[in-house]
N, C-alpha and C. Protein backbone atom coordinates (compact mmCIF):
# COMPACT_ATOMS: atom_id res chain seq x y z
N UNK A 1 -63.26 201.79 197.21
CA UNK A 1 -64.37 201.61 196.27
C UNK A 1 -64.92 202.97 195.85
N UNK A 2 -65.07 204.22 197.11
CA UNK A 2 -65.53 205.40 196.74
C UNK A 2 -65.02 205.80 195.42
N UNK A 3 -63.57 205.85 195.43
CA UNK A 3 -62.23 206.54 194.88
C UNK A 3 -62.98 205.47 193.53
N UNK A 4 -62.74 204.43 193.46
CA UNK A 4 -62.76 203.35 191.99
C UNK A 4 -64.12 204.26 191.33
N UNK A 5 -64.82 204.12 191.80
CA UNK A 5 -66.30 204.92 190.98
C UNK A 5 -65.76 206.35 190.83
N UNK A 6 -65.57 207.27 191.81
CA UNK A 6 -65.70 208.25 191.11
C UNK A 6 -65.14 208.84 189.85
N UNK A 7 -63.77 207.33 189.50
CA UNK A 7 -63.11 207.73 188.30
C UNK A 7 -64.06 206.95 187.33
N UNK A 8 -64.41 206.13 187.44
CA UNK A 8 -65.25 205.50 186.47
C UNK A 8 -66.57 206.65 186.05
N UNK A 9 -67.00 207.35 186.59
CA UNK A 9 -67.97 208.26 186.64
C UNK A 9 -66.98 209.02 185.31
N UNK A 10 -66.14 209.60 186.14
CA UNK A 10 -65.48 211.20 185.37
C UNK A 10 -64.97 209.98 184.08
N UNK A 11 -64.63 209.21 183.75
CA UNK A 11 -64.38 208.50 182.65
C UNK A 11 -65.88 208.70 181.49
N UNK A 12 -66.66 208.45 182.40
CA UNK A 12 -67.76 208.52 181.60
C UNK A 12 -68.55 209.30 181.05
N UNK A 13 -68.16 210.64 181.78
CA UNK A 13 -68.69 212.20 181.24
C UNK A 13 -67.49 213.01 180.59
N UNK A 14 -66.26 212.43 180.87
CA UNK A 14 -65.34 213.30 179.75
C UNK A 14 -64.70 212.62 178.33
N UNK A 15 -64.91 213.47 177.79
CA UNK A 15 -65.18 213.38 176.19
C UNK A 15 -62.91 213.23 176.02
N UNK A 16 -62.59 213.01 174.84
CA UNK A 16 -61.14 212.56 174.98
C UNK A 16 -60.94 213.86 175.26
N UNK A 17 -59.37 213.50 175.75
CA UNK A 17 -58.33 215.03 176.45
C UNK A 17 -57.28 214.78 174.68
N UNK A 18 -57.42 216.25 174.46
CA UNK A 18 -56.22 216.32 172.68
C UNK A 18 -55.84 217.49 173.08
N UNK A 19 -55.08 217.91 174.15
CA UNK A 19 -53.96 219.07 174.69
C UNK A 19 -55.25 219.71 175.56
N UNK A 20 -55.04 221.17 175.44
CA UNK A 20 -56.03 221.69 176.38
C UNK A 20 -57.33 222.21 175.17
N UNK A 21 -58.37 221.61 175.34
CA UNK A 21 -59.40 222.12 174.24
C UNK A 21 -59.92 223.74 174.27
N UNK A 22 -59.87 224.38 173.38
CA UNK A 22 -61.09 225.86 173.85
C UNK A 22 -62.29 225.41 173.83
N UNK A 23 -62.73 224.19 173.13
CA UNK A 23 -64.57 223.93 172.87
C UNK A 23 -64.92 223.71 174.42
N UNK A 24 -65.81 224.21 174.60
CA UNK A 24 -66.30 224.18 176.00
C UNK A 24 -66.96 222.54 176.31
N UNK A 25 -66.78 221.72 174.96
CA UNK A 25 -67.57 220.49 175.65
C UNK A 25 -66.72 219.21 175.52
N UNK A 26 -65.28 220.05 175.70
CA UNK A 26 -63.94 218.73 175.65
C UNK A 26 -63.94 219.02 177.56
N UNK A 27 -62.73 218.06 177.81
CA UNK A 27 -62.23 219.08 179.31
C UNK A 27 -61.44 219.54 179.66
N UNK A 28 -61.71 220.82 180.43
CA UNK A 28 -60.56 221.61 180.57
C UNK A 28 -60.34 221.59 181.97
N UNK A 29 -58.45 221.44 181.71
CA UNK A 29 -58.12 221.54 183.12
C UNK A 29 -58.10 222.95 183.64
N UNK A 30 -58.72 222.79 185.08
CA UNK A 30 -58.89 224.27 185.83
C UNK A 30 -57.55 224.89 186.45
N UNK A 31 -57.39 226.59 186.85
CA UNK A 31 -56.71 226.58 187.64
C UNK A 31 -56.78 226.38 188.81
N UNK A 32 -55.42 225.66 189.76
CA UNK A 32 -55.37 225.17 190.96
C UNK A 32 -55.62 223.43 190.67
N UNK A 33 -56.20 222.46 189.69
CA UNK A 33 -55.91 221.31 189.69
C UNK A 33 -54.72 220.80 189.96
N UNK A 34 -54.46 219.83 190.03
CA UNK A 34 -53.04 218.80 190.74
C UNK A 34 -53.17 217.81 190.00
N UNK A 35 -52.28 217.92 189.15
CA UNK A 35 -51.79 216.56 187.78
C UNK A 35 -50.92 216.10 188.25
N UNK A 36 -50.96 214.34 188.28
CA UNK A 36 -50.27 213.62 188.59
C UNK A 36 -49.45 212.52 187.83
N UNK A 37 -48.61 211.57 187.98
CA UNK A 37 -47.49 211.46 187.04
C UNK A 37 -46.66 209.98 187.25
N UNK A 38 -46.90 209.11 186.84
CA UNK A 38 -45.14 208.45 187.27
C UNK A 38 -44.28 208.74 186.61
N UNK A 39 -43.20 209.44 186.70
CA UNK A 39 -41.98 209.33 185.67
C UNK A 39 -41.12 207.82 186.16
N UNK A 40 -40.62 207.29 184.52
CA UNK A 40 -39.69 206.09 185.02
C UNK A 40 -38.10 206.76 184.96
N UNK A 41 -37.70 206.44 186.12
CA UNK A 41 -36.50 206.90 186.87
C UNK A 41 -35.77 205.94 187.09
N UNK A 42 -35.77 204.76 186.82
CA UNK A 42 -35.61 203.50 187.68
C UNK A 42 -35.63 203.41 188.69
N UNK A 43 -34.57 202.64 189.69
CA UNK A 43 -35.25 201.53 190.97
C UNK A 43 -35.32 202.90 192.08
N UNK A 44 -34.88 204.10 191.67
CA UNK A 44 -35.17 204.79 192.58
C UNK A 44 -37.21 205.12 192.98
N UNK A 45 -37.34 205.65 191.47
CA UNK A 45 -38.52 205.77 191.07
C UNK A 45 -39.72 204.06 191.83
N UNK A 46 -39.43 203.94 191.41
CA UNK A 46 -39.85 202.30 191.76
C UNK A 46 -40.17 202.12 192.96
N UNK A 47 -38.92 202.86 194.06
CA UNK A 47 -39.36 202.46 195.46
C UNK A 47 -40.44 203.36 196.21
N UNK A 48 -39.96 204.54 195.09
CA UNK A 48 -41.16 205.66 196.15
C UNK A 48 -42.42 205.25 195.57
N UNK A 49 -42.60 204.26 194.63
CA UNK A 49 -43.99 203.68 194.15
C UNK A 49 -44.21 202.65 195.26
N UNK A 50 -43.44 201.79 196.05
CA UNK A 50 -43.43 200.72 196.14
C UNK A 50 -44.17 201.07 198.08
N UNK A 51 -43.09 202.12 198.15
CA UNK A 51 -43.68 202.44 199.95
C UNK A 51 -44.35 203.66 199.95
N UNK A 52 -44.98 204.20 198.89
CA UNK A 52 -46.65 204.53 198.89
C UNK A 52 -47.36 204.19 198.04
N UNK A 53 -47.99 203.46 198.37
CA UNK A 53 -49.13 202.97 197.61
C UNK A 53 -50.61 203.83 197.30
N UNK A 54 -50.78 203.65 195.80
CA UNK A 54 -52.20 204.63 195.39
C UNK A 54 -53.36 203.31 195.83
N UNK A 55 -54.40 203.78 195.82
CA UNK A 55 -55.66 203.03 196.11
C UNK A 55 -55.76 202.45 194.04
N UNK A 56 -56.32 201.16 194.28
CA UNK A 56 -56.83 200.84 192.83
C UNK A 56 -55.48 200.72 191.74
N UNK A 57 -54.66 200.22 192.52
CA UNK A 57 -53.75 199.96 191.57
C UNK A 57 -52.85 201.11 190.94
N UNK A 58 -52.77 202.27 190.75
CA UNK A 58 -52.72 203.63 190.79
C UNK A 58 -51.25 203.77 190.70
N UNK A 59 -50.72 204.29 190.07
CA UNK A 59 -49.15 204.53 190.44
C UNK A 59 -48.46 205.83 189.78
N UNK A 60 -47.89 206.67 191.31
CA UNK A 60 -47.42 208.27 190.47
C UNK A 60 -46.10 208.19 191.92
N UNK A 61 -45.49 209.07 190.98
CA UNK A 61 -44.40 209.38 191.87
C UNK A 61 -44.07 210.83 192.05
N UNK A 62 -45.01 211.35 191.13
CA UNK A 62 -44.48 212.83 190.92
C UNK A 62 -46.35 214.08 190.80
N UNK A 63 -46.44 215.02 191.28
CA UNK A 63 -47.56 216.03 190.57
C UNK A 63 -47.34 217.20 191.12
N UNK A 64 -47.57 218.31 190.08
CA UNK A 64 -47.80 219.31 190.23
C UNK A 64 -49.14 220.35 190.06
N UNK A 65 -49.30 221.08 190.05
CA UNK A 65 -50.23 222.63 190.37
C UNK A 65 -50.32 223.28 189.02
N UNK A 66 -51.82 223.33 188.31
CA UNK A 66 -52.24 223.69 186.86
C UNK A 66 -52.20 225.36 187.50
N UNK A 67 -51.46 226.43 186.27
CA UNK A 67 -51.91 227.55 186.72
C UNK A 67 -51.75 228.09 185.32
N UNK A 68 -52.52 228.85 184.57
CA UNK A 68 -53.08 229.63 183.75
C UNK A 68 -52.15 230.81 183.54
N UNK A 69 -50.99 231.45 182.24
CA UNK A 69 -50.31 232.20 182.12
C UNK A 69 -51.21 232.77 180.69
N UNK A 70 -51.93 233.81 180.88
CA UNK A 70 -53.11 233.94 179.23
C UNK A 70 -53.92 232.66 179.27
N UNK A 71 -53.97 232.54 178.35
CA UNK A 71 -54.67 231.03 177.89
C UNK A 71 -53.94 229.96 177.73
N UNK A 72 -53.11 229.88 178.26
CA UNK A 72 -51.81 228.57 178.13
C UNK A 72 -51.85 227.89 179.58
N UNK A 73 -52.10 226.71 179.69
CA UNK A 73 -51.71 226.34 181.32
C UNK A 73 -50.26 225.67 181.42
N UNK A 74 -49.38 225.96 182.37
CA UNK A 74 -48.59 225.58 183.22
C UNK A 74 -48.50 224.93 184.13
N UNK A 75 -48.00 224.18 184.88
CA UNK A 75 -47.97 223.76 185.97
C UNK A 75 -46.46 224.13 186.77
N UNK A 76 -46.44 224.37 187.73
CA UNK A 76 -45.60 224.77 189.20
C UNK A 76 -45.71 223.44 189.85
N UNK A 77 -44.64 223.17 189.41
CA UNK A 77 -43.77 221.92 190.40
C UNK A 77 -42.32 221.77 190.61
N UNK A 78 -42.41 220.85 191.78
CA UNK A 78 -40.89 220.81 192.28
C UNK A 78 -40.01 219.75 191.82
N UNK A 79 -39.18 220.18 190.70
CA UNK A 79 -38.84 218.75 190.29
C UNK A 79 -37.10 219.58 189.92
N UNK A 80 -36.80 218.44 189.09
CA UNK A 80 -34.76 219.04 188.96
C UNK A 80 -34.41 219.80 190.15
N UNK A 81 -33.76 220.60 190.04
CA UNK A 81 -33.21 221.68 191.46
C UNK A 81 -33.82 222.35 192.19
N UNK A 82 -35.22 222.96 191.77
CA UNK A 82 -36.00 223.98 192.07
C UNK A 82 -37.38 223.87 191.66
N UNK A 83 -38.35 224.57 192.21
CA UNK A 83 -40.12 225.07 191.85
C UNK A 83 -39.80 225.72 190.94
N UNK A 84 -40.72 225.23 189.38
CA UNK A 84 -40.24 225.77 188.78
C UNK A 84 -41.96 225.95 188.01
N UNK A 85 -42.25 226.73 187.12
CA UNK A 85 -43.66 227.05 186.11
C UNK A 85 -42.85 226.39 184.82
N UNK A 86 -43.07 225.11 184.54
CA UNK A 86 -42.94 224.72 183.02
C UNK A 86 -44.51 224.11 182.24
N UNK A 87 -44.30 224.50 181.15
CA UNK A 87 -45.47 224.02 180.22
C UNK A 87 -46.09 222.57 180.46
N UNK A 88 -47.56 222.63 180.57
CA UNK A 88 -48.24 221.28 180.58
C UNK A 88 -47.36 220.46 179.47
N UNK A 89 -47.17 221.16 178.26
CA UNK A 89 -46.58 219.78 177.12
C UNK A 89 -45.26 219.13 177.31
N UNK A 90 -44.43 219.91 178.62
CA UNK A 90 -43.49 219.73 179.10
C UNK A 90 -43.69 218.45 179.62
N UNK A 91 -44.83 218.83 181.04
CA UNK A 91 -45.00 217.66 182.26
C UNK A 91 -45.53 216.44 181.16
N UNK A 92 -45.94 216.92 180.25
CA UNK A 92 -46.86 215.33 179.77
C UNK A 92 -45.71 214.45 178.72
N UNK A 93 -44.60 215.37 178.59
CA UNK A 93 -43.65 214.48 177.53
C UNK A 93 -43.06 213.19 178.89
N UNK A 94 -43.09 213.75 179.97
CA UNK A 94 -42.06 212.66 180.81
C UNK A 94 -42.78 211.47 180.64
N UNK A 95 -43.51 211.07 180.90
CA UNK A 95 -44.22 209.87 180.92
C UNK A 95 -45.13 209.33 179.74
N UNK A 96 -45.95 208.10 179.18
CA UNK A 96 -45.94 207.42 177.92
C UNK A 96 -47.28 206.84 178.46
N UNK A 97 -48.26 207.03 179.43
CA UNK A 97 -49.15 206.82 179.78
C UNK A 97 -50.03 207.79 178.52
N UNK A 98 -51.56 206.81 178.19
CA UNK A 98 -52.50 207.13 177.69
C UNK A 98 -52.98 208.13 178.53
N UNK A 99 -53.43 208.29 179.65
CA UNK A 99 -54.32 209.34 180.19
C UNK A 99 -53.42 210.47 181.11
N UNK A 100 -54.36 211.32 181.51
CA UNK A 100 -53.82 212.26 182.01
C UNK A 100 -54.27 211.85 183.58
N UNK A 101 -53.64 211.92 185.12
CA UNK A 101 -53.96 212.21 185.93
C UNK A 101 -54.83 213.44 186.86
N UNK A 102 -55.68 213.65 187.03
CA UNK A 102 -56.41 215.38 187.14
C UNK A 102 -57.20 214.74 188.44
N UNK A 103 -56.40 215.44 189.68
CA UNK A 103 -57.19 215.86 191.07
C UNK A 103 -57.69 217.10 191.29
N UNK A 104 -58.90 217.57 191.20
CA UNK A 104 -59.67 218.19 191.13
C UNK A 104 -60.22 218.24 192.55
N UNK A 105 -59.75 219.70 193.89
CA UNK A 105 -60.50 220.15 195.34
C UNK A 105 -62.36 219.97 194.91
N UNK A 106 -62.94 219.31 195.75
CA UNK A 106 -64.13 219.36 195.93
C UNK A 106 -64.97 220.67 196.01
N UNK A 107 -65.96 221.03 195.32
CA UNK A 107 -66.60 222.21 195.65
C UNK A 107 -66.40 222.95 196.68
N UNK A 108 -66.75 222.00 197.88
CA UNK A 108 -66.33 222.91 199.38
C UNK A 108 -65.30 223.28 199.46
N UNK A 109 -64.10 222.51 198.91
CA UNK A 109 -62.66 223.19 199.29
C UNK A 109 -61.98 224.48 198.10
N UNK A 110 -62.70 224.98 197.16
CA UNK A 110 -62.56 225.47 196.21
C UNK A 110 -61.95 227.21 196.76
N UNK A 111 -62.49 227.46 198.26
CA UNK A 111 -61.76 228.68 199.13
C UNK A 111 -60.31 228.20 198.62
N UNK A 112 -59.88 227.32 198.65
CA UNK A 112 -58.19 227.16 198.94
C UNK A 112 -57.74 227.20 197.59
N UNK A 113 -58.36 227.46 196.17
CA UNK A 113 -57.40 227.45 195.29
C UNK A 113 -56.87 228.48 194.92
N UNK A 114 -57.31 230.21 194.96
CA UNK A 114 -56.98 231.14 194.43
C UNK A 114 -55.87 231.61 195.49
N UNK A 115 -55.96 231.26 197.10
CA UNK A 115 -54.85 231.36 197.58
C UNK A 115 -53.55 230.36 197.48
N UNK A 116 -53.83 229.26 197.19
CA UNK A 116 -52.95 228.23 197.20
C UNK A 116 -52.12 228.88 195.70
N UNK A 117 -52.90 228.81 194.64
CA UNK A 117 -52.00 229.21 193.37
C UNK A 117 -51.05 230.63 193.60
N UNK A 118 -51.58 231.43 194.08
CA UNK A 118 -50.58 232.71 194.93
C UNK A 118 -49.21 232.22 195.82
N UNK A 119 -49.59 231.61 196.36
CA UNK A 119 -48.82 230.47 197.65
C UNK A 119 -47.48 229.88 196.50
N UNK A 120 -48.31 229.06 195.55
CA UNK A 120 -47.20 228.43 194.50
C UNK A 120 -46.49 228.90 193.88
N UNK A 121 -47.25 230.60 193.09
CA UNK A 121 -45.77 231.35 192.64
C UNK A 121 -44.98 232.23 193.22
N UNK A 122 -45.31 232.05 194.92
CA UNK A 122 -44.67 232.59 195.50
C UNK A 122 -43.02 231.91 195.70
N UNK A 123 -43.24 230.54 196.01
CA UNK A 123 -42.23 229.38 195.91
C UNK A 123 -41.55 229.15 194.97
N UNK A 124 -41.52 229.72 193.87
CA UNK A 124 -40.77 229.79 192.61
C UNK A 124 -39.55 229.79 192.55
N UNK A 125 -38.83 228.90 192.07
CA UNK A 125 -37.19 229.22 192.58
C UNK A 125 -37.04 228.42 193.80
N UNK A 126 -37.43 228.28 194.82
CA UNK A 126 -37.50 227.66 196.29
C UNK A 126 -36.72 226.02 195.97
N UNK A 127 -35.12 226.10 196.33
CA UNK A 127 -34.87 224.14 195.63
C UNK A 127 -35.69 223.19 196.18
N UNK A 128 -35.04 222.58 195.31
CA UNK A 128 -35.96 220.92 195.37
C UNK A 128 -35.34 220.59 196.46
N UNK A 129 -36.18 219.64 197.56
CA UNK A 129 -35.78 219.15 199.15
C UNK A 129 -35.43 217.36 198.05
N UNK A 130 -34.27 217.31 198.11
CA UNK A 130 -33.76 215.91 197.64
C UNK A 130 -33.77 215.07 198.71
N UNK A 131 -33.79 215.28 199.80
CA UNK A 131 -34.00 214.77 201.64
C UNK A 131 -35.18 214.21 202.03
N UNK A 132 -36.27 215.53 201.50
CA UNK A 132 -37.74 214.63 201.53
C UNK A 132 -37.77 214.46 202.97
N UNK A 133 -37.36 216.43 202.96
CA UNK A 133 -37.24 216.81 205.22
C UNK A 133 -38.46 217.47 205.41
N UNK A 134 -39.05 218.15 206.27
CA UNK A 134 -40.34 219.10 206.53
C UNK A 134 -39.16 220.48 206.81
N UNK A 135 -40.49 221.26 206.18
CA UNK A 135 -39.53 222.94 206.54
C UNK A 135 -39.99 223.29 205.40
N UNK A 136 -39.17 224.75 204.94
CA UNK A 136 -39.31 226.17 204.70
C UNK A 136 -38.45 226.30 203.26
N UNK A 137 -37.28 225.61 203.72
CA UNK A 137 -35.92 225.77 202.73
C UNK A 137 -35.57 225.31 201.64
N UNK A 138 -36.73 224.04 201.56
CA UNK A 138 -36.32 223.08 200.43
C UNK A 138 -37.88 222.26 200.49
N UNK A 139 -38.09 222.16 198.87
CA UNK A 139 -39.58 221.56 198.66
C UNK A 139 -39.43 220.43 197.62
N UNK A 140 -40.50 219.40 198.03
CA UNK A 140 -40.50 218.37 197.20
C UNK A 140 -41.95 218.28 196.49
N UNK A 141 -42.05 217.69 195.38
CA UNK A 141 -43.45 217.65 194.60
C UNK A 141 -44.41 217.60 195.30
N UNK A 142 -44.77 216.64 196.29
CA UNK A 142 -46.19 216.55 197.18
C UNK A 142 -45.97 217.80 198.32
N UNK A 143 -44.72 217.94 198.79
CA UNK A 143 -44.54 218.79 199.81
C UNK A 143 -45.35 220.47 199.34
N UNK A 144 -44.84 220.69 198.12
CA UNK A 144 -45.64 222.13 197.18
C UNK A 144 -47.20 221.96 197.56
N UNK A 145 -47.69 221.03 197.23
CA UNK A 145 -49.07 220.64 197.15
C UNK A 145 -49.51 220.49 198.41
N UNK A 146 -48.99 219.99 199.27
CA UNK A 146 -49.34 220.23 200.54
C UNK A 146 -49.15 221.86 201.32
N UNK A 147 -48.30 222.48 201.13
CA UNK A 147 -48.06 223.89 201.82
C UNK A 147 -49.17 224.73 201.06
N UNK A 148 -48.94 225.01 199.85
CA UNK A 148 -49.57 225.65 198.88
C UNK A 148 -51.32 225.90 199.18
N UNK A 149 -51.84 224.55 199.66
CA UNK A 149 -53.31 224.28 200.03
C UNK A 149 -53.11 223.99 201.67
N UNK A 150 -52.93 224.65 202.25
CA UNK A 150 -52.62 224.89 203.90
C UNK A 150 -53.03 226.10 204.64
N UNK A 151 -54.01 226.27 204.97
CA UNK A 151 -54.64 227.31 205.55
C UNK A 151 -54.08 227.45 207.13
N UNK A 152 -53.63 228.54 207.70
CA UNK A 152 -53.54 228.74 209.11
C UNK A 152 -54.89 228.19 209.67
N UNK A 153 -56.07 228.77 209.23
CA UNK A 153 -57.03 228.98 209.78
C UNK A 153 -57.96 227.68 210.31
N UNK A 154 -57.48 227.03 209.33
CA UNK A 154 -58.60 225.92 208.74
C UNK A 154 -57.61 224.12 208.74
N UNK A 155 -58.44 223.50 208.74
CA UNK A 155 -57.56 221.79 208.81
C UNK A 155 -57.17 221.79 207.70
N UNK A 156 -55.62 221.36 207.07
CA UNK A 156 -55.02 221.13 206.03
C UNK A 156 -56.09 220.01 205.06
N UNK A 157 -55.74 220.59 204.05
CA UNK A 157 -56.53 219.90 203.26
C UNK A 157 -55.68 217.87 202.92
N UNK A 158 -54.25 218.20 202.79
CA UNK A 158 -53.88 216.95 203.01
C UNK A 158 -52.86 217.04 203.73
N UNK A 159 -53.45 216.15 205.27
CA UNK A 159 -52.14 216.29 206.21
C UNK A 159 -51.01 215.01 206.13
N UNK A 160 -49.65 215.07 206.64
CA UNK A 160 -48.81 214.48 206.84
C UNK A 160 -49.01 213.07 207.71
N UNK A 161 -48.30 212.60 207.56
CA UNK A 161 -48.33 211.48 207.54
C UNK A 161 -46.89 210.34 207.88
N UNK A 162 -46.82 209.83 208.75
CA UNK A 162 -45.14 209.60 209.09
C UNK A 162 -44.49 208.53 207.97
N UNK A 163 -43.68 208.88 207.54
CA UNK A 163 -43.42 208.16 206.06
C UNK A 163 -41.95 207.38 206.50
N UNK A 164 -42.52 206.32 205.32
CA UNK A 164 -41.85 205.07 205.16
C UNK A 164 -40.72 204.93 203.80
N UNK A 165 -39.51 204.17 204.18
CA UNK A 165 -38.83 203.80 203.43
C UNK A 165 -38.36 202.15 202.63
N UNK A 166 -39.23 201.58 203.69
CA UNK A 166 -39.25 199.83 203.86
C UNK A 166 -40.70 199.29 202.93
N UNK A 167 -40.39 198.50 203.02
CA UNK A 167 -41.23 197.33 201.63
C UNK A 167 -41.96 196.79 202.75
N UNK A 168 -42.94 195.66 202.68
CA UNK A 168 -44.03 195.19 203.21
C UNK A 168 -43.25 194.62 204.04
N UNK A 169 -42.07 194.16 203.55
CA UNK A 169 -41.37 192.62 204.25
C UNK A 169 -40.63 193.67 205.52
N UNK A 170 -40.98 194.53 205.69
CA UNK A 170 -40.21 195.89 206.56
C UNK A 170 -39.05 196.11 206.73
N UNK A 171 -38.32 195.48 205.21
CA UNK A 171 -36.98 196.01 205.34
C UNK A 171 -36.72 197.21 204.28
N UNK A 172 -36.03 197.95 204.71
CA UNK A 172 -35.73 199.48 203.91
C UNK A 172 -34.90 199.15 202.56
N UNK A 173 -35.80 199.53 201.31
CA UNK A 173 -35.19 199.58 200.36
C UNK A 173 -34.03 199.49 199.53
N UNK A 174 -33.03 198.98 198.99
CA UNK A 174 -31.67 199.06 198.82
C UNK A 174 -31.91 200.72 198.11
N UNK A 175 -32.87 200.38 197.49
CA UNK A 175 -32.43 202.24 196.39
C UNK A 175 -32.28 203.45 197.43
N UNK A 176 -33.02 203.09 198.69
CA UNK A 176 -33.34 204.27 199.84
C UNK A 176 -31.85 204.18 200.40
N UNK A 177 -31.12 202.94 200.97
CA UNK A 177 -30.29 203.14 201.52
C UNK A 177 -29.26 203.27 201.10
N UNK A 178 -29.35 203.29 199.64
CA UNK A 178 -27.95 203.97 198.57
C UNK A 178 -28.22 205.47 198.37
N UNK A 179 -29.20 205.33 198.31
CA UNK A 179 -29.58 207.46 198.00
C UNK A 179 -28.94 208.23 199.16
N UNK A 180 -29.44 207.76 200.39
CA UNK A 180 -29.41 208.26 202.03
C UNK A 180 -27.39 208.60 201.66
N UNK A 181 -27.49 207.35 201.53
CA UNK A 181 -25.85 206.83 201.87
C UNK A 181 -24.72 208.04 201.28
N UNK A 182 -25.42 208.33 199.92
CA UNK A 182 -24.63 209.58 199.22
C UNK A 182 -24.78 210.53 199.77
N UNK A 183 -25.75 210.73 200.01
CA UNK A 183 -26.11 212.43 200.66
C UNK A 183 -25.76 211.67 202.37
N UNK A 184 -24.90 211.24 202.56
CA UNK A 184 -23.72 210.73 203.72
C UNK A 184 -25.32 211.52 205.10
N UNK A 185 -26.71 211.14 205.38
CA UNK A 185 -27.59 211.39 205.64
C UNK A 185 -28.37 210.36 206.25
N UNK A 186 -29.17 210.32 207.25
CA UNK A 186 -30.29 208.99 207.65
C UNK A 186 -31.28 209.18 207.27
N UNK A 187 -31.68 208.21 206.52
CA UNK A 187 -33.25 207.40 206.30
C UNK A 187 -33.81 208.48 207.30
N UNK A 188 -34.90 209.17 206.70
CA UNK A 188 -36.03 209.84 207.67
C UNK A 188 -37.40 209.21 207.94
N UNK A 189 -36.57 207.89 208.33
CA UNK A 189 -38.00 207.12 208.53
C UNK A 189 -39.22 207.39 209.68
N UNK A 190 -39.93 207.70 209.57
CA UNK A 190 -41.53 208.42 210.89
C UNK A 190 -41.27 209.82 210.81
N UNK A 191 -40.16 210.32 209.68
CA UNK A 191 -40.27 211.66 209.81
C UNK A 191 -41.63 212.11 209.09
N UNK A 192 -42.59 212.99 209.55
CA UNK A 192 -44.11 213.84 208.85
C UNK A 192 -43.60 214.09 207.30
N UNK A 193 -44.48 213.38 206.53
CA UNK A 193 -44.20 213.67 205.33
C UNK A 193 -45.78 213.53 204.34
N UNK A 194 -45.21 213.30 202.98
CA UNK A 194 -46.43 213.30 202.40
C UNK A 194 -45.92 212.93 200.49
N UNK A 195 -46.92 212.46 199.96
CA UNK A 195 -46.65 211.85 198.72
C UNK A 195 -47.65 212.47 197.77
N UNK A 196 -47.52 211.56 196.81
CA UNK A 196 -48.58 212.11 195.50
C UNK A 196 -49.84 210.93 195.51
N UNK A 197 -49.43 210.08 196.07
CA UNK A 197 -50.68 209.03 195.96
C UNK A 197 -51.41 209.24 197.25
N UNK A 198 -50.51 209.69 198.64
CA UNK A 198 -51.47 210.63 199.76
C UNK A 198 -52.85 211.56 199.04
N UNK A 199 -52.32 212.15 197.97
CA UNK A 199 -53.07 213.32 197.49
C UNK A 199 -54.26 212.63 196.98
N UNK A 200 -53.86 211.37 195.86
CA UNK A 200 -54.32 210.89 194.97
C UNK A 200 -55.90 210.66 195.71
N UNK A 201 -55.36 209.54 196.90
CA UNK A 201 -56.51 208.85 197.47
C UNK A 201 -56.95 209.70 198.16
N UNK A 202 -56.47 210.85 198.54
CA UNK A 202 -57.42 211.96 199.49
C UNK A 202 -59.39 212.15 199.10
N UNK A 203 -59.81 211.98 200.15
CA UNK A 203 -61.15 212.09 199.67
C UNK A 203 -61.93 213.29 199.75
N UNK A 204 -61.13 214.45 199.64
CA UNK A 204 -61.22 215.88 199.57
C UNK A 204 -60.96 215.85 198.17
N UNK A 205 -60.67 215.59 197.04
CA UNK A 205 -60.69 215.79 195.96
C UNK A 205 -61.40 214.49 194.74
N UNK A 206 -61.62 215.06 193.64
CA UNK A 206 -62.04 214.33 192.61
C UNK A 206 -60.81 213.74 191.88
N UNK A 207 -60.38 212.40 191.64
CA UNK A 207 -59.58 212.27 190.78
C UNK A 207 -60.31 211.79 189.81
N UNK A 208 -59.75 211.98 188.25
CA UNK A 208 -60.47 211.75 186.92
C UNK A 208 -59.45 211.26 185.69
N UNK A 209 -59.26 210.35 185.60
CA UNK A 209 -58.37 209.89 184.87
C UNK A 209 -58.81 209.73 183.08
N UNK A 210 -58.31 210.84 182.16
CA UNK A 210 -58.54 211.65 181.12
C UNK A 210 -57.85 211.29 180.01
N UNK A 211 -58.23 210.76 179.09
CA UNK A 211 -57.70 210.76 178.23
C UNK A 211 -57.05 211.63 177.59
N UNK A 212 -55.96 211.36 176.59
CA UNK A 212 -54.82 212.49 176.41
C UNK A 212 -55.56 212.81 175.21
């Protein structure tokens, strides 16, 4: 219910989204926000919707990290082979949704964005983890977003979580156990992981769902 209002709120104080505005009284996405996404992929796409679930009906499979090159924003995400910096008009052609997704760190957590965006173009190039393993070597969309905003010092802003490949009825996906099957690999089922709708419903951030 928290999560349902606070988008209804940010619905109600932002004026439409028409690319990134300069007028200071459209909205602009900040650097360090986390835009979120479903791309349709089919039944693959489908399942990683299906065994994480967003709060409120909600559905993304994919987000990345707003970062500012001049006055142009980008986003740094892990998608095709590698972390890569492609253009917001890029991320927003994949999908046919009216609004924009925008998770926005809470005031208090606002320490973690100027290091986290450092963190992200440090990972540049770093391949895409198609395994959806924990580690160093290979990164997946939520996995970026999780390391990136990870302080030694301090409690992760969104921690892991032992992740699932099975449907309610608790049997494992056919799309999961055809993917696994190619990459001749096991289901990493209770392996520590983490998603985009983890992020979504995190109550360390504002989500605000924006018109395009």
């Amino acid at each position: 219910m928290k999560g349902a209002v606070q988008i209804i709120v940010a619905l109600m104080l932002l004026a439409s989204y028409t690319g990134i505005a300069q007028d200071n009284t459209k909205f602009k996405l900040k650097e360090g926000d986390i835009v979120l996404q479903k791309i349709p992929c089919g039944n693959l796409c489908d399942a990683i919707i299906e065994t994480t679930p967003c709060e409120a009906g909600r559905m993304f499979n994919h987000c990345g990290i707003i970062h500012y090159e001049g006055n142009l924003p980008y986003v740094i995400e892990a998608i095709g082979k590698k972390v890569s910096l492609n253009p917001l008009s890029d991320f927003l052609k994949r999908d046919t949704s009216s609004v924009l997704y925008v998770a926005r760190l809470k005031p208090q957590y606002a320490s973690y964005i100027e290091p986290g965006v450092k963190k992200a173009i440090i990972y540049l190039g770093t391949p895409y983890d198609d395994l959806f393993l924990p580690g160093d070597d290979a990164l997946y969309c939520s996995e970026l977003v999780y390391k990136v905003f990870k302080k030694d010092s301090a409690p992760n802003l969104f921690p892991l979580a032992p992740m699932t490949f099975k449907s309610k009825s608790g049997k494992t996906f056919p799309a999961w156990e055809s993917y696994y099957k190619e990459y001749k690999k096991p289901i990493p089922e209770g392996q520590p992981g983490i998603n985009p709708c983890a992020i979504a419903n995190s109550d360390r951030i504002i989500l605000m769902a924006v018109d395009r």
